[in-house]
N, C-alpha and C. Protein backbone atom coordinates (compact mmCIF):
# COMPACT_ATOMS: atom_id res chain seq x y z
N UNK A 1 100.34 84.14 87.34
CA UNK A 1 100.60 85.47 87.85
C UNK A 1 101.04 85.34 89.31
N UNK A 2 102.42 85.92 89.26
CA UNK A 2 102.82 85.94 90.72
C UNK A 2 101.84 87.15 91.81
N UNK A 3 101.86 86.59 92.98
CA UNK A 3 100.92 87.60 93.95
C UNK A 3 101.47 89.24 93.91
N UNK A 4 100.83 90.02 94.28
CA UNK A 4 101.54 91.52 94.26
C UNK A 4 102.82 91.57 95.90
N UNK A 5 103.80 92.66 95.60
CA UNK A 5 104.84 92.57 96.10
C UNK A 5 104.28 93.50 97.21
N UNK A 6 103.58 93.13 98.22
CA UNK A 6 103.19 94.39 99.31
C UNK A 6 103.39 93.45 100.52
N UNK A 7 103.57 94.29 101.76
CA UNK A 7 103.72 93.98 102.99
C UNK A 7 101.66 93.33 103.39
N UNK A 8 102.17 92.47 104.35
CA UNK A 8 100.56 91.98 104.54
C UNK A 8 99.84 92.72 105.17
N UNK A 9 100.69 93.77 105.83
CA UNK A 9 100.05 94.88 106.84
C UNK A 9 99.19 95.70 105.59
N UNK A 10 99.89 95.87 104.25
CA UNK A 10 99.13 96.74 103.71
C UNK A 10 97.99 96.25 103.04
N UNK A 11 97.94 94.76 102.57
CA UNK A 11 97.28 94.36 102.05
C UNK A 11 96.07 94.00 102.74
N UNK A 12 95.95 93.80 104.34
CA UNK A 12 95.13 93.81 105.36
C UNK A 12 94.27 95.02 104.70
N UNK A 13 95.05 96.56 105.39
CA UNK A 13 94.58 97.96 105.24
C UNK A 13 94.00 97.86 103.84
N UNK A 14 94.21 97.66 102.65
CA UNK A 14 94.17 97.55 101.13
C UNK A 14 92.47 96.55 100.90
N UNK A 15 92.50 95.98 101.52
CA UNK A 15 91.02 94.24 101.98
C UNK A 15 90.52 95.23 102.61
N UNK A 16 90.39 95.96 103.73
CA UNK A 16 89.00 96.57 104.52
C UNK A 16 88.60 97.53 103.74
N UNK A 17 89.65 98.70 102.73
CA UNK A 17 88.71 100.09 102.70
C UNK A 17 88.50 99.37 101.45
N UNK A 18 88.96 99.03 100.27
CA UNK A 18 88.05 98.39 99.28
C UNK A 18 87.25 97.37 99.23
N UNK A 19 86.69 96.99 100.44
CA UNK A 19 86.04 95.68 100.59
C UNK A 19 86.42 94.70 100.14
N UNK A 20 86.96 94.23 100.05
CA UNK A 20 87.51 92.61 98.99
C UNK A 20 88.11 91.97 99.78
N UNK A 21 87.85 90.43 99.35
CA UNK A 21 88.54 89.38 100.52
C UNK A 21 90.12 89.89 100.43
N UNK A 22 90.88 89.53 101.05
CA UNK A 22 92.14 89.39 101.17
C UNK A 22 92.87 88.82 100.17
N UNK A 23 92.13 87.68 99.89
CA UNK A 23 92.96 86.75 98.86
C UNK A 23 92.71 87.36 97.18
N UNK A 24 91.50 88.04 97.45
CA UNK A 24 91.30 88.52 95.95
C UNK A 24 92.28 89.80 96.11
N UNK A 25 92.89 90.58 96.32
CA UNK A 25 93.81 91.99 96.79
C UNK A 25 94.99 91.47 96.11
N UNK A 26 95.41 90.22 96.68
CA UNK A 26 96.59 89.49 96.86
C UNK A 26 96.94 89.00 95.39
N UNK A 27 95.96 88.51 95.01
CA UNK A 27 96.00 87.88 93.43
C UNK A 27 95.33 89.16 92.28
N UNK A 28 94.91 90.28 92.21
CA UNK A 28 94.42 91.38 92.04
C UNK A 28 95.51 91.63 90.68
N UNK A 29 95.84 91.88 89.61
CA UNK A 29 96.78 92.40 88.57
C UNK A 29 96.38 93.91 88.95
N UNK A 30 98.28 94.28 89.17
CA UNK A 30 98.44 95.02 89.80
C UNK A 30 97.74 96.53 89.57
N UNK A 31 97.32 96.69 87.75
CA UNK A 31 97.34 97.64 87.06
C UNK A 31 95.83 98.17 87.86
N UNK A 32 94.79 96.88 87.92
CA UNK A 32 93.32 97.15 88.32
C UNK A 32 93.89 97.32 89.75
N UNK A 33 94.54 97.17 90.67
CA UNK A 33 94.53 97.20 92.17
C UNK A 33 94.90 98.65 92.04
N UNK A 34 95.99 99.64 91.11
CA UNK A 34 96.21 100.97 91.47
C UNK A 34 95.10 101.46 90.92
N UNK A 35 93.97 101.74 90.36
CA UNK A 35 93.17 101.89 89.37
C UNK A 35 91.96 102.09 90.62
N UNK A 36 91.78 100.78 91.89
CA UNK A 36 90.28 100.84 92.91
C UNK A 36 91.16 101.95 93.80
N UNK A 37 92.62 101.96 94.08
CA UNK A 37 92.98 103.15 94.66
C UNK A 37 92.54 104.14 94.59
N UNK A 38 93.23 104.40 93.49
CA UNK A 38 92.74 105.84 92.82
C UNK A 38 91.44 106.27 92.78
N UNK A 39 90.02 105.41 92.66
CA UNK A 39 89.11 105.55 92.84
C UNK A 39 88.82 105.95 93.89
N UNK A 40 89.54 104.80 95.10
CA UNK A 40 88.87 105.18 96.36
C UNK A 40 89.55 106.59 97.25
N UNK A 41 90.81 107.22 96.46
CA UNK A 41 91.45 108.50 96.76
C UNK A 41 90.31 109.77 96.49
N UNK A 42 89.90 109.33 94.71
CA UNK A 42 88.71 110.10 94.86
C UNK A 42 87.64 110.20 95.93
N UNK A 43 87.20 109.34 95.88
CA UNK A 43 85.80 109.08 97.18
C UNK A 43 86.44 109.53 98.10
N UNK A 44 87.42 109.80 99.28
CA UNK A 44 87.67 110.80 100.17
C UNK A 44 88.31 111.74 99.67
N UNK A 45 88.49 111.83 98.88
CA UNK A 45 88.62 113.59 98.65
C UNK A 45 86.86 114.20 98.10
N UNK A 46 86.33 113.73 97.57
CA UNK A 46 85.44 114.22 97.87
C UNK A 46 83.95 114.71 99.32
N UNK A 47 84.30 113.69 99.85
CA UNK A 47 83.37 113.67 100.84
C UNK A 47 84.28 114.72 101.55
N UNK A 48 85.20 114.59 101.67
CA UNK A 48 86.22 115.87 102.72
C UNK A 48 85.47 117.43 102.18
N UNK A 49 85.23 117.60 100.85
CA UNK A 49 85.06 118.88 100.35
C UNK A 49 83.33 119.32 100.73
């Protein structure tokens, strides 16, 4: 599996708010990496409300 196609700036930003090393983000299949997004979109939208 090739690494995901993102800038490192995002994948930095992408490693702090989901906690995960860097290298696991990087090697991550892509389907589960939009999937902790979406999760973590939930989690501030809720705390906002």
């Amino acid at each position: 599996m090739k690494p995901l196609q993102i800038s490192p700036e995002t994948a930095i930003m992408l490693a702090e708010k989901l906690k995960l090393p860097l290298e696991q983000i990087m090697h991550m299949p892509q389907h589960i990496l939009i999937q902790k997004m979406m999760d973590l979109e939930k989690d501030q939208q809720s705390t906002k409300k």
